[in-house]
C-alpha atoms as a PDB file:
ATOM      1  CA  UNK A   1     124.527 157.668 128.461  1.00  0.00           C
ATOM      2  CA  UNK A   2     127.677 157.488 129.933  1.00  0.00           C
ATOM      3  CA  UNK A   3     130.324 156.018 128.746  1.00  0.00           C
ATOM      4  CA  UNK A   4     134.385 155.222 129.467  1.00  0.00           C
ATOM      5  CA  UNK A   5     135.558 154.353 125.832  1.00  0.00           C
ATOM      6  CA  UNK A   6     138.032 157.651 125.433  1.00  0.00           C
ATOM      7  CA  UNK A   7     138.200 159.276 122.483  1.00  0.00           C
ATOM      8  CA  UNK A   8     141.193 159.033 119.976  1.00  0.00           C
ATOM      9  CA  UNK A   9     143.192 161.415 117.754  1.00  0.00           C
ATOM     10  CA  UNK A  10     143.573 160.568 114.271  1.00  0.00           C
ATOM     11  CA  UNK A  11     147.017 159.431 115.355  1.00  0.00           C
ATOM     12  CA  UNK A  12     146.163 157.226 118.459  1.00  0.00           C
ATOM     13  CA  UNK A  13     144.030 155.445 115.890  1.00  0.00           C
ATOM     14  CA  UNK A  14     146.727 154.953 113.472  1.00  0.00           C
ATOM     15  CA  UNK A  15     149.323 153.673 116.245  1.00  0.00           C
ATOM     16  CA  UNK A  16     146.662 151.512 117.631  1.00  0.00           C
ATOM     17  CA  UNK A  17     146.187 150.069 114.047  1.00  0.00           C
ATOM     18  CA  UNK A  18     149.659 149.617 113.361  1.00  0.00           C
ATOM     19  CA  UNK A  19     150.076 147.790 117.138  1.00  0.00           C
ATOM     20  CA  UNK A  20     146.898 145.392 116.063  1.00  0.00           C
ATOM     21  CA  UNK A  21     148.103 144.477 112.899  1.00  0.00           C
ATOM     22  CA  UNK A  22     151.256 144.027 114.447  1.00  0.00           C
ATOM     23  CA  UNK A  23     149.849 142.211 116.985  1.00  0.00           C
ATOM     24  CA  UNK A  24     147.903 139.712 114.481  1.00  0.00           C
ATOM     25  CA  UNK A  25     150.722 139.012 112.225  1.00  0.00           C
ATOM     26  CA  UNK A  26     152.500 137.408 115.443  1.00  0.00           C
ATOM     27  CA  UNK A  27     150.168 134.971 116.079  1.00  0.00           C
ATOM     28  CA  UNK A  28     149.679 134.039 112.474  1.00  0.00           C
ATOM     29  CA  UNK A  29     153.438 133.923 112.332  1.00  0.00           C
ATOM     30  CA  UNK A  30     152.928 131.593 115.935  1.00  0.00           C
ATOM     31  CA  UNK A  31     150.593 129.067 113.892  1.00  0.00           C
ATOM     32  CA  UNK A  32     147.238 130.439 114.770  1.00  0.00           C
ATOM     33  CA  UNK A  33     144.708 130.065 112.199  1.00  0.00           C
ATOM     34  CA  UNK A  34     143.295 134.062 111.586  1.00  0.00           C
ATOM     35  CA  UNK A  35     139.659 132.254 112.363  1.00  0.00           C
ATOM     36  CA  UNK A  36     140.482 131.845 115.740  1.00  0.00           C
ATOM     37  CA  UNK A  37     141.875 135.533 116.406  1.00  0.00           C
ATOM     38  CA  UNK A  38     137.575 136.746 116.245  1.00  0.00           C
ATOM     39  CA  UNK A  39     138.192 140.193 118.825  1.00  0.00           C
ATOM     40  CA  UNK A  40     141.435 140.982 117.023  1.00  0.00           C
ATOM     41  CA  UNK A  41     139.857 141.284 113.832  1.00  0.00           C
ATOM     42  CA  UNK A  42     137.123 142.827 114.747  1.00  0.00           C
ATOM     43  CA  UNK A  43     139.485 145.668 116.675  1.00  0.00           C
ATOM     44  CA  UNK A  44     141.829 145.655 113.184  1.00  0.00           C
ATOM     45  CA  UNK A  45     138.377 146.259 111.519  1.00  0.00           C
ATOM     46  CA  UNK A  46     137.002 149.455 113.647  1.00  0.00           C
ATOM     47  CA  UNK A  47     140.134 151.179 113.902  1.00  0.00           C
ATOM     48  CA  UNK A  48     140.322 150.751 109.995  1.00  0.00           C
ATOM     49  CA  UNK A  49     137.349 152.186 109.820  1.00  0.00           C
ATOM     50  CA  UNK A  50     137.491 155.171 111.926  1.00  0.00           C
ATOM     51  CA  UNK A  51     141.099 155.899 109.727  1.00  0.00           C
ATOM     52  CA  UNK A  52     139.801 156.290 107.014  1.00  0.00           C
ATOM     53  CA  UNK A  53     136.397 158.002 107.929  1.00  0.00           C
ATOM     54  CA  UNK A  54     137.890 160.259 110.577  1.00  0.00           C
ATOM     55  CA  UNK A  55     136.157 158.840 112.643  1.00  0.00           C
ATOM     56  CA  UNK A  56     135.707 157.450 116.752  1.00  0.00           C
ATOM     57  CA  UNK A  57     134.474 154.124 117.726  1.00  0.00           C
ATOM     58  CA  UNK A  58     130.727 154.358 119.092  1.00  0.00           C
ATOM     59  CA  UNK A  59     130.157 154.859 122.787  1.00  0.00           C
ATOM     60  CA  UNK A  60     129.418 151.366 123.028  1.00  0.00           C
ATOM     61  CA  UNK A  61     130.390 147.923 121.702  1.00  0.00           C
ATOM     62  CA  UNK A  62     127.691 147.671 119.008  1.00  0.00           C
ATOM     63  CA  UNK A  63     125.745 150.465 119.825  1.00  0.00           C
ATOM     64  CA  UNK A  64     122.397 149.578 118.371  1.00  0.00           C
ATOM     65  CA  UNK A  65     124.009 148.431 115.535  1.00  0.00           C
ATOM     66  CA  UNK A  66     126.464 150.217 114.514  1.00  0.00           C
ATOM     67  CA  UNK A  67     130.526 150.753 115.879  1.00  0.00           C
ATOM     68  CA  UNK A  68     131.773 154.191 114.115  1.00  0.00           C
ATOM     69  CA  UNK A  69     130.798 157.391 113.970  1.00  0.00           C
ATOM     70  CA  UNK A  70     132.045 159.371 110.778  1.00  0.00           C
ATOM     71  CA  UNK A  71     133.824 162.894 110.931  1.00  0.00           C
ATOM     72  CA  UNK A  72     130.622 163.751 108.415  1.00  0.00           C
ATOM     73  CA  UNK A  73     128.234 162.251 111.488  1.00  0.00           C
ATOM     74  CA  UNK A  74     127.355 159.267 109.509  1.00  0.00           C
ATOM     75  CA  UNK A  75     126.512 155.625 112.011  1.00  0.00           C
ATOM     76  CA  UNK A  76     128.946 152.756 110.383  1.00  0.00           C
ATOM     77  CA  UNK A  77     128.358 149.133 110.374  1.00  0.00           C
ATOM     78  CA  UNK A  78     131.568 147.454 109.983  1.00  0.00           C
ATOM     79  CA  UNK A  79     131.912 143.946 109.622  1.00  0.00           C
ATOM     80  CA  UNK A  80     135.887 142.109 109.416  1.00  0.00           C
ATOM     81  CA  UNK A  81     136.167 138.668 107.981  1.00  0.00           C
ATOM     82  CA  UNK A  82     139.219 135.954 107.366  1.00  0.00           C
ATOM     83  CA  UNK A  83     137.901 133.269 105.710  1.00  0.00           C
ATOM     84  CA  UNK A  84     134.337 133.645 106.026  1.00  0.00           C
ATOM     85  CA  UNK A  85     131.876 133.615 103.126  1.00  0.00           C
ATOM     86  CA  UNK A  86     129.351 136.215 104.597  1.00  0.00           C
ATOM     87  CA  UNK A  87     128.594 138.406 107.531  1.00  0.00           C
ATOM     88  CA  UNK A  88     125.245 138.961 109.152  1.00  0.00           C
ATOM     89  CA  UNK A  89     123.445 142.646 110.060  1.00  0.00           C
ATOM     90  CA  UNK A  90     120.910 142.461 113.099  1.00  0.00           C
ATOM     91  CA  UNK A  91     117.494 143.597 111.352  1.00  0.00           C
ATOM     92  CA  UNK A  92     115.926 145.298 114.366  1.00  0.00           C
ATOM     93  CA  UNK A  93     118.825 147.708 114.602  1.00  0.00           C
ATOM     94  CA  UNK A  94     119.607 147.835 110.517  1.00  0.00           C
ATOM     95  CA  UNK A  95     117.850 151.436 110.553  1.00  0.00           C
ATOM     96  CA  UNK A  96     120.057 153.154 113.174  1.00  0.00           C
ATOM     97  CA  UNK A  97     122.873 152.339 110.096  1.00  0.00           C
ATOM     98  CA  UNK A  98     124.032 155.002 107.450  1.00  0.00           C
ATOM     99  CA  UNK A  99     126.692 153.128 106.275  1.00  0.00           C
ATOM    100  CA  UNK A 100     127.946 149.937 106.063  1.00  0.00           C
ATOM    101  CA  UNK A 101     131.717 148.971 105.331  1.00  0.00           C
ATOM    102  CA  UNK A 102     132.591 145.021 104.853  1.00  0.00           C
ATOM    103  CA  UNK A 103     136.498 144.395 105.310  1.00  0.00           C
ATOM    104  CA  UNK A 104     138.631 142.004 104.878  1.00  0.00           C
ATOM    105  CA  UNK A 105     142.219 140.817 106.849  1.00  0.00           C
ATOM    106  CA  UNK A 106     144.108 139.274 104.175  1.00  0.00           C
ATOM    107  CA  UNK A 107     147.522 137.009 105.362  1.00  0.00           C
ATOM    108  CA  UNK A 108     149.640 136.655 102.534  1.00  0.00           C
ATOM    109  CA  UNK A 109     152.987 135.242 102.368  1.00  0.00           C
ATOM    110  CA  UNK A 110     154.525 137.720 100.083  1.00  0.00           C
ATOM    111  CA  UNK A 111     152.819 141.308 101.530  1.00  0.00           C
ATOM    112  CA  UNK A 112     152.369 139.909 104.711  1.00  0.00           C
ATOM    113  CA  UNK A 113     148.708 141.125 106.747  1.00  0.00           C
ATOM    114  CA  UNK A 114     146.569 143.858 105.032  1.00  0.00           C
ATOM    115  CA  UNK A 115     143.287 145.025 104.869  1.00  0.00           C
ATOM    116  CA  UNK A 116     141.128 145.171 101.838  1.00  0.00           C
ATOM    117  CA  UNK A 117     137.775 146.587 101.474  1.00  0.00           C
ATOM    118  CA  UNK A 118     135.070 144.542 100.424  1.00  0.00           C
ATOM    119  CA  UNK A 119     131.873 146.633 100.465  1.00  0.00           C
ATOM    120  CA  UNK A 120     131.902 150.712 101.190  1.00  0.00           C
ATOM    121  CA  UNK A 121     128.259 152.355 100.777  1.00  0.00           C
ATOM    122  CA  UNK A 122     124.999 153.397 101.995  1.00  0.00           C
ATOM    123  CA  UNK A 123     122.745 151.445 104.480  1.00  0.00           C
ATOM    124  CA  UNK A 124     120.078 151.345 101.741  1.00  0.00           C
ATOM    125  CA  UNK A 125     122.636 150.432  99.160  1.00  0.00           C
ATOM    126  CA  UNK A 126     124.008 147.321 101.183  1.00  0.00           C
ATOM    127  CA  UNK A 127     120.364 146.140 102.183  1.00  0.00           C
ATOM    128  CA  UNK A 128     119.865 146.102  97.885  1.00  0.00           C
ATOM    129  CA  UNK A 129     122.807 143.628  97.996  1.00  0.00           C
ATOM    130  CA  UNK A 130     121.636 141.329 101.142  1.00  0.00           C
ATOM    131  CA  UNK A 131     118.977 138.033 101.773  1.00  0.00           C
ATOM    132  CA  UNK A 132     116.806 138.758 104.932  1.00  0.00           C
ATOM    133  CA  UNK A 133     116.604 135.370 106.717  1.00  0.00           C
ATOM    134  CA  UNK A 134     116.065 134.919 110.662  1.00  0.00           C
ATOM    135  CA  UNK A 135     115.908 138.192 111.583  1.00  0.00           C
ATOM    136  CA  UNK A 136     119.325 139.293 110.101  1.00  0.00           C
ATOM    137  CA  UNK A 137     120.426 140.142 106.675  1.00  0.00           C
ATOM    138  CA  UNK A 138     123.062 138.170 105.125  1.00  0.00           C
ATOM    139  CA  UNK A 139     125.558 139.946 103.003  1.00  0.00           C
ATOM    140  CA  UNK A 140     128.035 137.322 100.849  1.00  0.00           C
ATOM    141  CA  UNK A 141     131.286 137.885 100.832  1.00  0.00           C
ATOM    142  CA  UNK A 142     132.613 137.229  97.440  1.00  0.00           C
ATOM    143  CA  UNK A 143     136.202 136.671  96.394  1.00  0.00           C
ATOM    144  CA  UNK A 144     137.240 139.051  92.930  1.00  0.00           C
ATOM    145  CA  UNK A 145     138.912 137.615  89.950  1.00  0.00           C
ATOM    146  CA  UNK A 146     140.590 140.895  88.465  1.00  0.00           C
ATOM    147  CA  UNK A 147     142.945 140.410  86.815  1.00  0.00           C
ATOM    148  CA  UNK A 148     146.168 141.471  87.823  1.00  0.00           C
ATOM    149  CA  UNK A 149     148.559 142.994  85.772  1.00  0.00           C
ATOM    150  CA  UNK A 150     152.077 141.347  85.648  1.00  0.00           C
ATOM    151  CA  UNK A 151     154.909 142.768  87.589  1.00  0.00           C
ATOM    152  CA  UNK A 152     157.205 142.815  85.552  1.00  0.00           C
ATOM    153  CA  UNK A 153     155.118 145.878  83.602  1.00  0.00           C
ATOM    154  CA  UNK A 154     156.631 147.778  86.583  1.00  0.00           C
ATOM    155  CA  UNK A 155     159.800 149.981  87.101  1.00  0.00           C
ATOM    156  CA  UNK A 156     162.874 147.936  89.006  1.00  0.00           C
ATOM    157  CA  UNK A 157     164.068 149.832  91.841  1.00  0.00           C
ATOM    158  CA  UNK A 158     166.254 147.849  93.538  1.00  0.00           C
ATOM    159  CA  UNK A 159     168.591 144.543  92.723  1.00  0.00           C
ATOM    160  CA  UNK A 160     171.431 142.538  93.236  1.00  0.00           C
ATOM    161  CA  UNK A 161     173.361 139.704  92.244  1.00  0.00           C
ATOM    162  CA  UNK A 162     173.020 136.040  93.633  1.00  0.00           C
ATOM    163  CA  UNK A 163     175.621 133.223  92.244  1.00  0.00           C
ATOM    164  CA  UNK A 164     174.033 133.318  88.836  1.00  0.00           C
ATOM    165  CA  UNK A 165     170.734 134.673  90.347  1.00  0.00           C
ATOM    166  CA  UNK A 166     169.619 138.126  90.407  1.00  0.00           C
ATOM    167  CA  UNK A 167     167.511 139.343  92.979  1.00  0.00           C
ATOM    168  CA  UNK A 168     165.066 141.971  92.063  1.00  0.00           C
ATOM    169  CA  UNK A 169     162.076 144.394  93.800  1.00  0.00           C
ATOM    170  CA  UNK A 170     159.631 146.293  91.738  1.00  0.00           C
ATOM    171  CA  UNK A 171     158.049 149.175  92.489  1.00  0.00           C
ATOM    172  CA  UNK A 172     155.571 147.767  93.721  1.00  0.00           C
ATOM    173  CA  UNK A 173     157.698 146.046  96.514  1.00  0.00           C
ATOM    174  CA  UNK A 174     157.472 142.484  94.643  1.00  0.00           C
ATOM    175  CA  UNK A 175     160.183 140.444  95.212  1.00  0.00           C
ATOM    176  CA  UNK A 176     160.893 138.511  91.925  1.00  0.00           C
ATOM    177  CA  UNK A 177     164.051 135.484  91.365  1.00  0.00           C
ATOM    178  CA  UNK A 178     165.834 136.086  87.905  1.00  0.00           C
ATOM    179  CA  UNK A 179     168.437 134.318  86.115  1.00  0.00           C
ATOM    180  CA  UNK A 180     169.537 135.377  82.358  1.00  0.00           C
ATOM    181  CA  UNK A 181     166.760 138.093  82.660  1.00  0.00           C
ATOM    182  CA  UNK A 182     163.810 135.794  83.035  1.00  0.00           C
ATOM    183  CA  UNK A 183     161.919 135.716  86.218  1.00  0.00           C
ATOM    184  CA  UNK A 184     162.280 131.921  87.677  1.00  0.00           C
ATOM    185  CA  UNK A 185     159.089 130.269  89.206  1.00  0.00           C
ATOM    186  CA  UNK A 186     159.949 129.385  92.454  1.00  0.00           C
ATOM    187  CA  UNK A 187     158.711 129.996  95.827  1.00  0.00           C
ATOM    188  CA  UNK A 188     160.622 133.406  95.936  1.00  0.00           C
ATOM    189  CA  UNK A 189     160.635 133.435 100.446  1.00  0.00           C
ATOM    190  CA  UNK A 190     162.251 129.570 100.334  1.00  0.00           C
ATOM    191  CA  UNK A 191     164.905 131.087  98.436  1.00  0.00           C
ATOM    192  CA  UNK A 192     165.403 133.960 100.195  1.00  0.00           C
ATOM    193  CA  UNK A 193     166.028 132.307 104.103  1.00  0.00           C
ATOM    194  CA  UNK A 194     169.133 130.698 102.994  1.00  0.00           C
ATOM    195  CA  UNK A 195     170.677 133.573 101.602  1.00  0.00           C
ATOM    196  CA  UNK A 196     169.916 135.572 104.169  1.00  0.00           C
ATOM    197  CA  UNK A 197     170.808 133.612 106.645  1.00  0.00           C
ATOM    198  CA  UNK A 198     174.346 133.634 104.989  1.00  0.00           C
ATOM    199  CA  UNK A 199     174.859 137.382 104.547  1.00  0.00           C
ATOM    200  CA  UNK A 200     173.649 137.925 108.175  1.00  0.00           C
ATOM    201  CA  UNK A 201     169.906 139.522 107.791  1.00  0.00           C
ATOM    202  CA  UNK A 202     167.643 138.445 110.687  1.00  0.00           C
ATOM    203  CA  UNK A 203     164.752 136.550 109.483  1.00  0.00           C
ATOM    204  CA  UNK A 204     162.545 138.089 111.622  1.00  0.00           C
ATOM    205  CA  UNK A 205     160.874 141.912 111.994  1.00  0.00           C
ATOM    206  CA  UNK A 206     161.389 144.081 115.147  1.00  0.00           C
ATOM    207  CA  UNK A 207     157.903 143.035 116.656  1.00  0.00           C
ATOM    208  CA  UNK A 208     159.253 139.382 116.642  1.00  0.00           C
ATOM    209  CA  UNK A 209     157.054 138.051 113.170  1.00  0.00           C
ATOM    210  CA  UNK A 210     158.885 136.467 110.668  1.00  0.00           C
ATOM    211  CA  UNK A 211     159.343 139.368 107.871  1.00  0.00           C
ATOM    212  CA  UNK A 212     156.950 138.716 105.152  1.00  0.00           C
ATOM    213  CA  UNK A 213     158.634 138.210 101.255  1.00  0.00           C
ATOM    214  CA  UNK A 214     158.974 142.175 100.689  1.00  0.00           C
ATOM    215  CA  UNK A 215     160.884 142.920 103.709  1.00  0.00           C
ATOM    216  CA  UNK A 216     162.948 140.274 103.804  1.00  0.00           C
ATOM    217  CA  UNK A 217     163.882 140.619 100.134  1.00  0.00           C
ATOM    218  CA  UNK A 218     164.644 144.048 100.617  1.00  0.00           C
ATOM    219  CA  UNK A 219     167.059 143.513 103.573  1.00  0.00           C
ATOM    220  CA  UNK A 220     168.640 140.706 101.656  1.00  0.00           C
ATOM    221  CA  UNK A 221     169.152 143.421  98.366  1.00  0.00           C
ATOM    222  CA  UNK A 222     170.767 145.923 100.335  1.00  0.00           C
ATOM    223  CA  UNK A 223     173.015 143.591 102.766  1.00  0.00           C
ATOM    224  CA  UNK A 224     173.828 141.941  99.109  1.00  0.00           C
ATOM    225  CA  UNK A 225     174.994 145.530  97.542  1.00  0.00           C
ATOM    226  CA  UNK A 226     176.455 146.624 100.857  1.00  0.00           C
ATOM    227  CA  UNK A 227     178.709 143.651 100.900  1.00  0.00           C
ATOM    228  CA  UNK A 228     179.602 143.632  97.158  1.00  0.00           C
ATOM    229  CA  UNK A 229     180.476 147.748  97.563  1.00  0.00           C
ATOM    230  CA  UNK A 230     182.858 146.890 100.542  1.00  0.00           C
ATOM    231  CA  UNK A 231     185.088 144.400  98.554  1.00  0.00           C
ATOM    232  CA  UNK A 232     185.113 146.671  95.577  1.00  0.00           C
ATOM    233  CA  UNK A 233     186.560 149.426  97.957  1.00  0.00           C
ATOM    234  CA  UNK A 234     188.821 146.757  99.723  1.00  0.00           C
ATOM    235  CA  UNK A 235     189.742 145.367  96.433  1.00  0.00           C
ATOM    236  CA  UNK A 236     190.862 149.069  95.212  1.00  0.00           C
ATOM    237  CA  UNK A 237     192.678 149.953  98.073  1.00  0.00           C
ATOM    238  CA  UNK A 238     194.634 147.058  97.503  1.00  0.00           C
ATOM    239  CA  UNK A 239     195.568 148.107  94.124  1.00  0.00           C
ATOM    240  CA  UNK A 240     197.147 150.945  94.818  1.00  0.00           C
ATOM    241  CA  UNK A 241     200.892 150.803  95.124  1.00  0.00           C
END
């Protein structure tokens, strides 16, 4: 069979993933609902997929069933949802499958677009977890309830003063509102646009999104310091006679 789809280096996959992640936190950031951006996702999806396996996309668009071809050789199914409560595998193609990978394109406000991984394992594995019904088998996607543990557990690594605010990132690149020590509960991003606006950090990223919590908290922490560490110089100079 012949075919046109090139093949990628480990880093053309990466740069393509970074450009169609990119790419979908735009139009998010442009008001359109993830649902709507179907190709996208499933692009986001395979290129994911073929990171993280070493892997190329198959010669075709869903050859017989599956769209990645491990570095160890083994046929991936992979399946990217939004919002949706399942995804469907064709049953007359199911056995060309080694392995099937279920992911998931998560928009939050705070860490911005990321992929999580939902199901990783063998054909015969997944099939264990499915209903057959129509000629497909329906895998449901369900949504985890670990718990979380609090950020404030983790190691400060940057802050700086607000009026009688302190602003403070974590580790794990939370962004967290403080006053008197105690973190504040408040819609941490509303906060931040003001203040940024004021101390002259551009609200949105260098692809043209809006910056998502992390990155716009961190901008406003160092512009904060840099600021404060210029009139403490100024102020010095001044002092001496």
């Amino acid at each position: 069979m012949n075919s046109d789809r090139p093949t990628l280096t480990q880093v053309q996959i990466i740069q393509s993933l970074a450009e169609a992640l990119s790419w979908f936190e735009k139009e998010v950031s442009w008001g359109v609902s993830p649902g709507e951006l179907n190709h996208l996702t499933g692009r986001i999806g395979e290129l994911y997929a073929a990171m993280i396996t070493r892997g190329q996309m198959a010669l075709d668009t869903n050859q017989q069933g599956y769209d990645i071809v491990s570095a160890s050789n083994e046929r991936v199914s992979v399946k990217t949802v939004t919002t949706s409560n399942h995804v469907t595998f064709n049953q007359n193609t199911f056995h060309y499958v080694d392995r099937v990978m279920v992911l998931r394109i998560n928009v939050d406000d705070e860490k911005g677009v990321s992929v999580e991984e939902l199901l990783d394992t063998s054909a015969h594995e997944a099939q264990a977890m499915m209903r057959s019904r129509d000629s497909k088998f329906i895998y449901s996607v369900v949504r985890g309830n670990r718990e979380e543990r609090p950020v404030e557990d983790l190691e400060i690594t940057a802050q700086a003063p607000y009026a009688d605010f302190e602003i403070v990132q974590y580790e794990s690149g939370a962004i967290r509102i403080r006053r008197n020590g105690e973190v504040q509960p408040v819609v941490v991003k509303d906060m931040l646009r003001p203040i940024a606006t004021e101390v002259g950090v551009d609200l949105f990223n260098l692809k043209g999104g809006l910056k998502n919590t992390q990155q716009l908290g961190a901008d406003v922490i160092r512009s904060l310091n840099a600021r404060s560490s210029t009139a403490t110089t100024t102020a010095s100079r001044s002092s001496v006679p």
